[in-house]
N, C-alpha and C. Protein backbone atom coordinates (compact mmCIF):
# COMPACT_ATOMS: atom_id res chain seq x y z
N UNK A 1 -30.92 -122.88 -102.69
CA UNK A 1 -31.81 -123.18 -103.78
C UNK A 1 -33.26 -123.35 -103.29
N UNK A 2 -33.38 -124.05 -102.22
CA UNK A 2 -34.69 -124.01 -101.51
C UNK A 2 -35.48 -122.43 -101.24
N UNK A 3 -34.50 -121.97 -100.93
CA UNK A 3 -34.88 -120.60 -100.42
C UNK A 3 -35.59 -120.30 -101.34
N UNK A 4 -34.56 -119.92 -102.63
CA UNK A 4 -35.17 -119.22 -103.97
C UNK A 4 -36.47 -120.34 -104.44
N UNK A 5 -36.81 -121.79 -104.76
CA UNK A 5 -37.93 -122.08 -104.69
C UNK A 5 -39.50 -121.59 -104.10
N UNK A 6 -38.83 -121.30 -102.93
CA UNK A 6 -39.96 -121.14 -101.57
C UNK A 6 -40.41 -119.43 -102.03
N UNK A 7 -39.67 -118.91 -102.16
CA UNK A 7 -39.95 -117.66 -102.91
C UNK A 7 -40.51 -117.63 -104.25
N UNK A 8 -39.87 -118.41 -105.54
CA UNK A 8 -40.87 -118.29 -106.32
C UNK A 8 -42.05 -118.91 -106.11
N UNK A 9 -42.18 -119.96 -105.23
CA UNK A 9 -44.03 -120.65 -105.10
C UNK A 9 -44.30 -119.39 -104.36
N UNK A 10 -43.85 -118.57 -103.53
CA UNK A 10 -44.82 -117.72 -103.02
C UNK A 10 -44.95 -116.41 -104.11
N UNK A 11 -44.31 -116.12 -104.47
CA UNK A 11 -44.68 -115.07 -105.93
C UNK A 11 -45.88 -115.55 -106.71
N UNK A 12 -45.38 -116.86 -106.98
CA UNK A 12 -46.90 -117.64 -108.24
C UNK A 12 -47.79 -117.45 -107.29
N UNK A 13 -47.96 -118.06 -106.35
CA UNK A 13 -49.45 -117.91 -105.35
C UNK A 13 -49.66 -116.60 -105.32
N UNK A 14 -49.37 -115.19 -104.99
CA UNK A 14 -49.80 -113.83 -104.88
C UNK A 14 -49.88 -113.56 -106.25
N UNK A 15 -49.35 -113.89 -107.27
CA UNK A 15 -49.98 -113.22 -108.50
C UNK A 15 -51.03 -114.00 -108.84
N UNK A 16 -51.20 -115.82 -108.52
CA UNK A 16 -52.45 -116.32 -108.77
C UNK A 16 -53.72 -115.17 -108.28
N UNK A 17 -53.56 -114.87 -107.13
CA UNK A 17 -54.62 -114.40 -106.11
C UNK A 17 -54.79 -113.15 -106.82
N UNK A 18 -53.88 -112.15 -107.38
CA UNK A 18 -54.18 -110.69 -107.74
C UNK A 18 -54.71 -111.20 -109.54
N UNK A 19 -54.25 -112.06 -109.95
CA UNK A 19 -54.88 -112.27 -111.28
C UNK A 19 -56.61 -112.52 -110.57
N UNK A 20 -57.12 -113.51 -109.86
CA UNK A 20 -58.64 -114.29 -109.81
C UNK A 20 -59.05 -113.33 -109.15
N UNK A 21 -58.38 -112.17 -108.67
CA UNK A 21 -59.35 -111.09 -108.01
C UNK A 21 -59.73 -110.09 -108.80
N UNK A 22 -58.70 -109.78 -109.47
CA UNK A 22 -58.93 -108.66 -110.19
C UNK A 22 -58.57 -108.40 -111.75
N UNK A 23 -58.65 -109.73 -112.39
CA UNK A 23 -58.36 -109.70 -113.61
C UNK A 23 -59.22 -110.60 -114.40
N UNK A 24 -59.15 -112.40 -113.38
CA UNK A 24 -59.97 -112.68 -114.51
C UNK A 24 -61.59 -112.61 -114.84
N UNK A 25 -62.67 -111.77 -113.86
CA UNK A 25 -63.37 -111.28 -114.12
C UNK A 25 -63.81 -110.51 -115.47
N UNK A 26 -62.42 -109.16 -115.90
CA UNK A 26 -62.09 -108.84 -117.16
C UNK A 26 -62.31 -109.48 -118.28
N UNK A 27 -61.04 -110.63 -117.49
CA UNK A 27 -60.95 -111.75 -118.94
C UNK A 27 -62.55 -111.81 -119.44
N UNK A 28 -62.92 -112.67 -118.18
CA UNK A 28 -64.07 -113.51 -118.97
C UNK A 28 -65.12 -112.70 -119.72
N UNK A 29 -65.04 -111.04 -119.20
CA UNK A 29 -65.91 -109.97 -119.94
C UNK A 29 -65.59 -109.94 -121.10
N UNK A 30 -64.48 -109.78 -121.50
CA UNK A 30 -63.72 -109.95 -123.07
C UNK A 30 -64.21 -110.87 -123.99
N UNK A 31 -63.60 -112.21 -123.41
CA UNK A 31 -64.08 -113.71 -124.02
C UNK A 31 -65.72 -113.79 -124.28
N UNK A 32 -66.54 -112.82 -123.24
CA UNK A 32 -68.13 -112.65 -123.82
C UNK A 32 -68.53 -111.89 -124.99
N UNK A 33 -67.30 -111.15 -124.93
CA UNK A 33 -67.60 -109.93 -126.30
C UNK A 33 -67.14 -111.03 -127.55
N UNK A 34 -66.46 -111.56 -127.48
CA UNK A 34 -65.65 -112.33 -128.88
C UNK A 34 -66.87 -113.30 -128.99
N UNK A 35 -67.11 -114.23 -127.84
CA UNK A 35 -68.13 -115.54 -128.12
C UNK A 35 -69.81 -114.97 -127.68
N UNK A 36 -70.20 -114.18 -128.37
CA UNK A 36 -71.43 -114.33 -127.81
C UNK A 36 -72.54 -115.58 -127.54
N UNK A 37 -72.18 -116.32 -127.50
CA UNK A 37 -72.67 -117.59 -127.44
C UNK A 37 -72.49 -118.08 -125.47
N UNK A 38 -71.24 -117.25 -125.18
CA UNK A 38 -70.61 -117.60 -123.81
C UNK A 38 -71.32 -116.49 -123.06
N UNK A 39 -72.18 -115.92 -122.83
CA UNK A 39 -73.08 -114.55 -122.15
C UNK A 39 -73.74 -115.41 -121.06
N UNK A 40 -74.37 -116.62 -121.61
CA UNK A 40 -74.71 -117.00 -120.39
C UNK A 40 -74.24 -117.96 -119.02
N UNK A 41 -72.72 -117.68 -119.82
CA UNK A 41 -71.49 -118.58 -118.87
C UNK A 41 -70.86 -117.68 -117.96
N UNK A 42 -70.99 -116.29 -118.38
CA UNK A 42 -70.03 -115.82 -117.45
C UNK A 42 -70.01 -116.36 -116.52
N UNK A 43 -71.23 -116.20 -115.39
CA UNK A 43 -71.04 -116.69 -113.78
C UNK A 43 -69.94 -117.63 -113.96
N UNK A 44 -70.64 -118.83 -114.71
CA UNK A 44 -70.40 -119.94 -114.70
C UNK A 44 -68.40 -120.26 -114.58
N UNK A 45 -68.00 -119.43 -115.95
CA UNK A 45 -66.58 -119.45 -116.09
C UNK A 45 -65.99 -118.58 -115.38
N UNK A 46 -66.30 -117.39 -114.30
CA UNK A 46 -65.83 -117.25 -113.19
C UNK A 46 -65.55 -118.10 -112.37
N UNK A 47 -66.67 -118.40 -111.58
CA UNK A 47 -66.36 -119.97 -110.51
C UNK A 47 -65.49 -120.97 -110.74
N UNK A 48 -65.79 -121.57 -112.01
CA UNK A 48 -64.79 -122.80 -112.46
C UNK A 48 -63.08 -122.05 -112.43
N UNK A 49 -63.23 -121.32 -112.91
CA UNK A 49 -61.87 -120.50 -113.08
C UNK A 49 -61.25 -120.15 -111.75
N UNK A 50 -61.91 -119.84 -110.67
CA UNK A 50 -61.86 -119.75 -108.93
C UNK A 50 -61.42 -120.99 -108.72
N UNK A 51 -62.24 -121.58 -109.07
CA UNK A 51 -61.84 -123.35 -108.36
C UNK A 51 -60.93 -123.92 -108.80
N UNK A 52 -60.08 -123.61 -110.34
CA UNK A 52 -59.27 -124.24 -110.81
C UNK A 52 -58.11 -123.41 -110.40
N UNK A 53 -58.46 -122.25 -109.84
CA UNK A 53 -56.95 -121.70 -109.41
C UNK A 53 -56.60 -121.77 -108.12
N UNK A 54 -57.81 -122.15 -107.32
CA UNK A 54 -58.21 -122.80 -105.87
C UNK A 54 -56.65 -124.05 -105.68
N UNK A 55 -57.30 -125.06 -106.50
CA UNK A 55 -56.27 -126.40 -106.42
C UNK A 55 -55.33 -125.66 -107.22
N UNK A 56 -54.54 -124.74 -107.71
CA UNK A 56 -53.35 -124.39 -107.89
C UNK A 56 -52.57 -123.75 -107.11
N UNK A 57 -53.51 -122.89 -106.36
CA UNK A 57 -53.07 -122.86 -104.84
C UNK A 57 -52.90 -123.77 -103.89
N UNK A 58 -53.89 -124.48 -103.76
CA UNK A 58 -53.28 -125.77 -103.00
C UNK A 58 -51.74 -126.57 -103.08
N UNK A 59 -52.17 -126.87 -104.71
CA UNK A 59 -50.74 -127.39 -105.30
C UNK A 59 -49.74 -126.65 -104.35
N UNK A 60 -49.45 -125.59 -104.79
CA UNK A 60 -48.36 -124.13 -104.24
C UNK A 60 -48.13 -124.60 -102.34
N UNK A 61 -49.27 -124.65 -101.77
CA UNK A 61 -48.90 -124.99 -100.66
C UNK A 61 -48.10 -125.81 -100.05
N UNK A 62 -48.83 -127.44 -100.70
CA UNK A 62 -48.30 -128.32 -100.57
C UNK A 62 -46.63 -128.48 -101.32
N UNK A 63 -46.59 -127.80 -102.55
CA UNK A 63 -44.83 -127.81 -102.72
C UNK A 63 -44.33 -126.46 -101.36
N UNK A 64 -44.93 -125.99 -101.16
CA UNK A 64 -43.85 -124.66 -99.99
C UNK A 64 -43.82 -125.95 -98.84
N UNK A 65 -44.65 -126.90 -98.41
CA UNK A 65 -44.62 -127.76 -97.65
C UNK A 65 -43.39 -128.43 -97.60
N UNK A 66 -43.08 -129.22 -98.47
CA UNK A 66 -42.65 -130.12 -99.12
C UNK A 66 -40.94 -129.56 -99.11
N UNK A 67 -40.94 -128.07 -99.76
CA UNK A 67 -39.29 -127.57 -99.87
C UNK A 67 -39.66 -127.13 -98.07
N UNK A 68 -40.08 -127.10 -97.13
CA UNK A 68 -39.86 -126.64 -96.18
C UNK A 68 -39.54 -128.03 -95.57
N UNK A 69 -39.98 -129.09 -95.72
CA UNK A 69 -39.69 -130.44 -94.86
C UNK A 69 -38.11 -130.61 -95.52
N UNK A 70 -37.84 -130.10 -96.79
CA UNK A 70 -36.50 -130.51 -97.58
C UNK A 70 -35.40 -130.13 -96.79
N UNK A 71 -36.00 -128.28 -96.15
CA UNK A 71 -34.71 -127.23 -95.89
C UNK A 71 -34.28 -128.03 -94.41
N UNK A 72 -35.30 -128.70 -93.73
CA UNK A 72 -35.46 -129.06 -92.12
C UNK A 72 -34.92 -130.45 -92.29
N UNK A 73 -34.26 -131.05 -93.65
CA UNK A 73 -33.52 -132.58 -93.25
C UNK A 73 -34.84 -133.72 -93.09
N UNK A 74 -36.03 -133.13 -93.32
CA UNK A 74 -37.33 -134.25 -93.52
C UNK A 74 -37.61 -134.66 -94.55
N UNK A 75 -37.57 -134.37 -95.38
CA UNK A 75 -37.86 -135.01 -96.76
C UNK A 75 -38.00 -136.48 -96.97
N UNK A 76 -37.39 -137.16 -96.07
CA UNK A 76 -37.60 -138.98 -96.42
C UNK A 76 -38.16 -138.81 -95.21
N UNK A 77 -39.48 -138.90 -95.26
CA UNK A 77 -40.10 -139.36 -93.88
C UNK A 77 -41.28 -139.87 -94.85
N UNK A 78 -42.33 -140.44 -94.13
CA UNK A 78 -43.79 -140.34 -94.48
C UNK A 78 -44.54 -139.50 -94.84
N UNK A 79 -44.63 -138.66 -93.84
CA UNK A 79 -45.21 -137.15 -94.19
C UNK A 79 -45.11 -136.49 -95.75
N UNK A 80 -43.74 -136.41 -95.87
CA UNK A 80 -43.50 -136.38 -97.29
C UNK A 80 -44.22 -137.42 -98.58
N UNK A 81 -44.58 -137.96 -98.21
CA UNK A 81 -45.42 -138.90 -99.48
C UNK A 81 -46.44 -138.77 -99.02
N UNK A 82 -47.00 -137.81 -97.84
CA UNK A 82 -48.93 -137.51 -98.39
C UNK A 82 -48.84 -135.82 -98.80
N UNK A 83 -47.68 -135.37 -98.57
CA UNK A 83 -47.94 -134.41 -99.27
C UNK A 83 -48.04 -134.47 -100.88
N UNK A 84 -46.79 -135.38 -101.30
CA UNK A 84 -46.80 -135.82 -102.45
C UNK A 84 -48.16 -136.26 -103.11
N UNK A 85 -48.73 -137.04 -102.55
CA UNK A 85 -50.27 -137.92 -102.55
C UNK A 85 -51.47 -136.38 -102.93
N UNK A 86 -50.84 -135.69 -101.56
CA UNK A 86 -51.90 -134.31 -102.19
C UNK A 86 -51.53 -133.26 -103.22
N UNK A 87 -50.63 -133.29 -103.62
CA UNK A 87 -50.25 -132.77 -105.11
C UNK A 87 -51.08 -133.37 -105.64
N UNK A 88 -51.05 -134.65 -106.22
CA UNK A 88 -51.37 -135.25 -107.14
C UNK A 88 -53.48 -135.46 -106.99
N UNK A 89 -53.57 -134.91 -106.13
CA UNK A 89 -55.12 -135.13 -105.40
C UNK A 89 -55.13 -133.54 -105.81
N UNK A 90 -54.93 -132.49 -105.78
CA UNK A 90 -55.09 -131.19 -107.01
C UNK A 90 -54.63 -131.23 -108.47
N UNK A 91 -53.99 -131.96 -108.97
CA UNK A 91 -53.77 -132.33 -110.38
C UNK A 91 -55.56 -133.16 -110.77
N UNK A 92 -55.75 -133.95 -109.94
CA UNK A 92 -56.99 -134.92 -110.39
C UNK A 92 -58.56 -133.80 -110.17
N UNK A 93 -58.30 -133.30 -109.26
CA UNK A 93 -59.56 -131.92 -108.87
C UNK A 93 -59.43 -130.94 -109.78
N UNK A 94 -58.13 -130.54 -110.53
CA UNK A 94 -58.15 -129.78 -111.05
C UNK A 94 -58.38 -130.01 -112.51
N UNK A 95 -58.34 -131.80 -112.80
CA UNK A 95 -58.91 -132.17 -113.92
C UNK A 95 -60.38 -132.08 -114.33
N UNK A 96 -61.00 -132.77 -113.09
CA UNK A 96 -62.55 -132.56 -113.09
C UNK A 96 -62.86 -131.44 -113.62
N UNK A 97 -62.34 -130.19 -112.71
CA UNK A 97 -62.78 -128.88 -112.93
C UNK A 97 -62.63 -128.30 -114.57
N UNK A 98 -61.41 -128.84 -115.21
CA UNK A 98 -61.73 -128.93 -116.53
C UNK A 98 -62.41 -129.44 -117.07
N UNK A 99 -62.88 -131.26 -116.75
CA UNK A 99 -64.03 -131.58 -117.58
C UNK A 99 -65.42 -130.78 -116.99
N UNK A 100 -65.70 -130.52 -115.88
CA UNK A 100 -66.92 -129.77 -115.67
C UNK A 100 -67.41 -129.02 -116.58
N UNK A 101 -65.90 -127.90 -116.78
CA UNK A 101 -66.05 -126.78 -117.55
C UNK A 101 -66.80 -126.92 -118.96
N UNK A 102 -65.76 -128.15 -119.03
CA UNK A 102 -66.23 -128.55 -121.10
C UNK A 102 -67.73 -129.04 -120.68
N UNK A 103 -68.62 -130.03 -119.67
CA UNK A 103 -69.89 -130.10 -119.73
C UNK A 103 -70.85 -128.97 -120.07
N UNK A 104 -70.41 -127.88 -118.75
CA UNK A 104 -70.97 -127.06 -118.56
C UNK A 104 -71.18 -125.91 -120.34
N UNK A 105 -69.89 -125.84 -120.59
CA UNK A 105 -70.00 -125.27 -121.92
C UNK A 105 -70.91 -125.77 -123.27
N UNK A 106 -70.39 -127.16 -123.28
CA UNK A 106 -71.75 -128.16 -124.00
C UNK A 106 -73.11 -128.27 -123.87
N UNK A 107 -73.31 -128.14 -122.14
CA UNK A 107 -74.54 -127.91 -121.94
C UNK A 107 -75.52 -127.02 -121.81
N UNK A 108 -74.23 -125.91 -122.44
CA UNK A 108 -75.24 -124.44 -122.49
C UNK A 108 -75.26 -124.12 -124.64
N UNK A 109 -74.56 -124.98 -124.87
CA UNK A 109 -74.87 -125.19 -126.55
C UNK A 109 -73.75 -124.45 -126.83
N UNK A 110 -72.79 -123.63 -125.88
CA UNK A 110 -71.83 -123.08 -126.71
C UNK A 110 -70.92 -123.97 -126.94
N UNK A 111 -70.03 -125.90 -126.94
CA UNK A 111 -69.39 -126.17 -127.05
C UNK A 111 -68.85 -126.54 -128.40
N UNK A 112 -67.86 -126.36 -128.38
CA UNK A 112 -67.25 -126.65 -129.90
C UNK A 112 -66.11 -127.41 -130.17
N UNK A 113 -65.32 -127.74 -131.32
CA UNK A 113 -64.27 -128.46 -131.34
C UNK A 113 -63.22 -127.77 -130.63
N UNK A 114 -63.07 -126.36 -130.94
CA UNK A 114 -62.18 -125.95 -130.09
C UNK A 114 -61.78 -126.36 -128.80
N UNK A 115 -63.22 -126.14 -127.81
CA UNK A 115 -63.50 -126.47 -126.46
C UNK A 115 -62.91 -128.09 -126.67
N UNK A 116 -63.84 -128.91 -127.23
CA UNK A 116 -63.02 -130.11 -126.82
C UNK A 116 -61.35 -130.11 -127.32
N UNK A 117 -60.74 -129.73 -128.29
CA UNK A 117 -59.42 -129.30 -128.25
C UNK A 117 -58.43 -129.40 -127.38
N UNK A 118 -59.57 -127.97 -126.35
CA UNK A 118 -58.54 -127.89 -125.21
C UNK A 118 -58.50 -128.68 -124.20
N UNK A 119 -60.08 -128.96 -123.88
CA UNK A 119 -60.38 -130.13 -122.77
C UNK A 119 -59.61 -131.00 -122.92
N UNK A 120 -59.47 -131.84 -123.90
CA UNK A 120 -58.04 -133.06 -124.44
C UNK A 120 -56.49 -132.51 -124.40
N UNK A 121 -56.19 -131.45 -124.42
CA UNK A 121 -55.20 -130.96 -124.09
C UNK A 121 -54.76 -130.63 -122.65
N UNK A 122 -55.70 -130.02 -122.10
CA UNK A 122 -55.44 -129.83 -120.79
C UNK A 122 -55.88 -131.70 -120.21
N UNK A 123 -56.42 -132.33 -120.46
CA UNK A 123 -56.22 -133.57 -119.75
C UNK A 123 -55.06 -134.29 -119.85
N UNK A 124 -54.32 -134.26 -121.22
CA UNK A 124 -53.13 -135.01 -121.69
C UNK A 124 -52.29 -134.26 -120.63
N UNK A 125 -52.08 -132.99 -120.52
CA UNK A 125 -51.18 -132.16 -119.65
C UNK A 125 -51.43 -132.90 -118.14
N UNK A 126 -52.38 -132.65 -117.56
CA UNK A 126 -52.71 -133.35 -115.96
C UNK A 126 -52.51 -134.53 -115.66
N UNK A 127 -52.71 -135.27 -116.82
CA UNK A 127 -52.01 -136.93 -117.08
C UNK A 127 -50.49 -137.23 -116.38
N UNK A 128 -49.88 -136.16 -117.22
CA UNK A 128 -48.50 -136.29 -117.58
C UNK A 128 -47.97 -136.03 -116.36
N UNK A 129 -48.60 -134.86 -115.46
CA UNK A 129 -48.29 -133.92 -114.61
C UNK A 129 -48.31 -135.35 -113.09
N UNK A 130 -49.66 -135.74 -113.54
CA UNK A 130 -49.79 -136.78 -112.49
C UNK A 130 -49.15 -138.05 -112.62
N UNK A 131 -48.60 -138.56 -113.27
CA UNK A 131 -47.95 -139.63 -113.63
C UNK A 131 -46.60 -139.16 -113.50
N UNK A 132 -46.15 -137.87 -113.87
CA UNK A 132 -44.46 -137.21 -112.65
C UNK A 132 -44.68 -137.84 -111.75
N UNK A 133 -45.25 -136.85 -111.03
CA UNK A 133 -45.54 -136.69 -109.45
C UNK A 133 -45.77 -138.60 -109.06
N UNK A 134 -46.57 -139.03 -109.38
CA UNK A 134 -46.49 -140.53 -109.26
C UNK A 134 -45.43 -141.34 -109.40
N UNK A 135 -44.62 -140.98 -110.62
CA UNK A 135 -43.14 -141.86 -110.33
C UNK A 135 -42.14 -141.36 -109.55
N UNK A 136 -42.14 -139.48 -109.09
CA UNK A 136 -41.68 -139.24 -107.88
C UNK A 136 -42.13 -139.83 -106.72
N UNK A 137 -43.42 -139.94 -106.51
CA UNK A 137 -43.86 -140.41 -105.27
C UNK A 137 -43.22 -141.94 -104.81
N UNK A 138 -42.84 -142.62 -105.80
CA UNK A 138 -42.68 -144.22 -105.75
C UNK A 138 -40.95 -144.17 -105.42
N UNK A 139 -40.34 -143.18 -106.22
CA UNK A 139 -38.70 -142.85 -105.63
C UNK A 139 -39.03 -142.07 -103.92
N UNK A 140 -39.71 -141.49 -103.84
CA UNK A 140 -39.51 -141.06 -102.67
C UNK A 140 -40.15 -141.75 -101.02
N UNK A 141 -41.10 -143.11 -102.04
CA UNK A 141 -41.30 -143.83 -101.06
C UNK A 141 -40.18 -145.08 -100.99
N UNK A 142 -39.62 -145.28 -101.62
CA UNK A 142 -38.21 -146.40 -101.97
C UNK A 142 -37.35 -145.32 -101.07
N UNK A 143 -37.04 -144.09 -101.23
CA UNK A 143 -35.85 -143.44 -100.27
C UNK A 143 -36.25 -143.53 -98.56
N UNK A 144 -37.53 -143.22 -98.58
CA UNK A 144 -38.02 -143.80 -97.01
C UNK A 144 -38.11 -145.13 -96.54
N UNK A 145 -38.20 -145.75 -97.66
CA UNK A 145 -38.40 -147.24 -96.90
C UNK A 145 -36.70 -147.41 -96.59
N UNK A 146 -35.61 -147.02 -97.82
CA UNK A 146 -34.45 -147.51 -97.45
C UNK A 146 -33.81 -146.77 -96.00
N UNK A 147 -34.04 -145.36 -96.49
CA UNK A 147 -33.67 -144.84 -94.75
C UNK A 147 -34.05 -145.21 -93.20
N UNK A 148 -35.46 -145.89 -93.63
CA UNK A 148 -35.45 -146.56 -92.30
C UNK A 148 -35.01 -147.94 -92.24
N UNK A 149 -34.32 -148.69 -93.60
CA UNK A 149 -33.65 -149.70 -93.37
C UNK A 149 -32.32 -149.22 -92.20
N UNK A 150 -32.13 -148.15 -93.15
CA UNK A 150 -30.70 -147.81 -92.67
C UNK A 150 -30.72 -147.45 -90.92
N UNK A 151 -31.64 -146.74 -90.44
CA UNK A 151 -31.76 -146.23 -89.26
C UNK A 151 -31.93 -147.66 -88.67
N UNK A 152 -32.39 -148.89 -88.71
CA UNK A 152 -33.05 -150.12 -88.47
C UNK A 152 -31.20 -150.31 -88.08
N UNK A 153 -30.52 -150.39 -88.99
CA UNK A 153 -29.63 -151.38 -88.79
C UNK A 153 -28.27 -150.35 -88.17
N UNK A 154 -28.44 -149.23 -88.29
CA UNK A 154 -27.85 -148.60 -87.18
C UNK A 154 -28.12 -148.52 -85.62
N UNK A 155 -29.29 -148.54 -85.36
CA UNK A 155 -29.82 -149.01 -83.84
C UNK A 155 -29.73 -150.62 -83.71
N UNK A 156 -29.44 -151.39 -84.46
CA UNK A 156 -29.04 -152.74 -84.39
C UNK A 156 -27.53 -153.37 -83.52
């Protein structure tokens, strides 16, 4: 099951990379034709869009990390809860990068209810996402602390 994990995070990461290279450029050409109001964002919603798929790559790493410490019998160590720690440290970067976006959009006069819409949507989502990962992190620091009870009282 690890295997097949480790394979789909590496599929999502290569189609992340072939989408931000060569697609969402497109996109955002499109989204200029519909909003003319957004013409003078392109740059702008390129980059943000780079950076937000940046920390989704990261994310991706840190889980191939994470099922690779699993497949190797590491998983309750320490190590494992800063990877955990850095999941959740691209969930919070990758929030910013959404509120940036909604500034940046506001501050070029194109923002609208929509925009805030989504900005509140995509934050409720990263919330949720980070508050997982946070009550995983707290089980998986309770499984390390107990395993080294256990190792404690086996060398005892």
């Amino acid at each position: 099951m690890i295997a097949l994990a480790k394979a789909g995070a590496g599929f999502v990461f290569t189609v992340i990379v072939v989408l931000q290279v060569w697609v969402v450029p497109g996109i955002v050409d499109v989204v200029v034709g519909w909003v003319p109001e957004l013409v003078g964002l392109r740059d702008a919603g390129v980059v943000l869009t780079g950076i937000l798929s940046l920390c989704v790559l990261a994310a991706l790493v840190c889980l191939w990390r994470l099922l690779t410490r699993a497949d190797h019998g590491r998983l309750f160590e320490d190590g494992a809860i800063r990877g955990v720690d850095a999941l959740i440290g691209c969930v919070a970067a990758a929030m910013i990068v959404v509120v940036v976006g909604c500034g940046v959009a506001f501050g070029a006069g194109a923002g609208n209810r929509a925009v805030l819409l989504m900005t509140g949507l995509a934050m409720v989502a990263g919330l949720g996402v980070a508050l997982i990962l946070g009550g995983l992190r707290e089980v998986l620091r309770q499984a390390v602390l107990l395993q080294d009870q256990v190792a404690a009282g086996a060398h005892a």
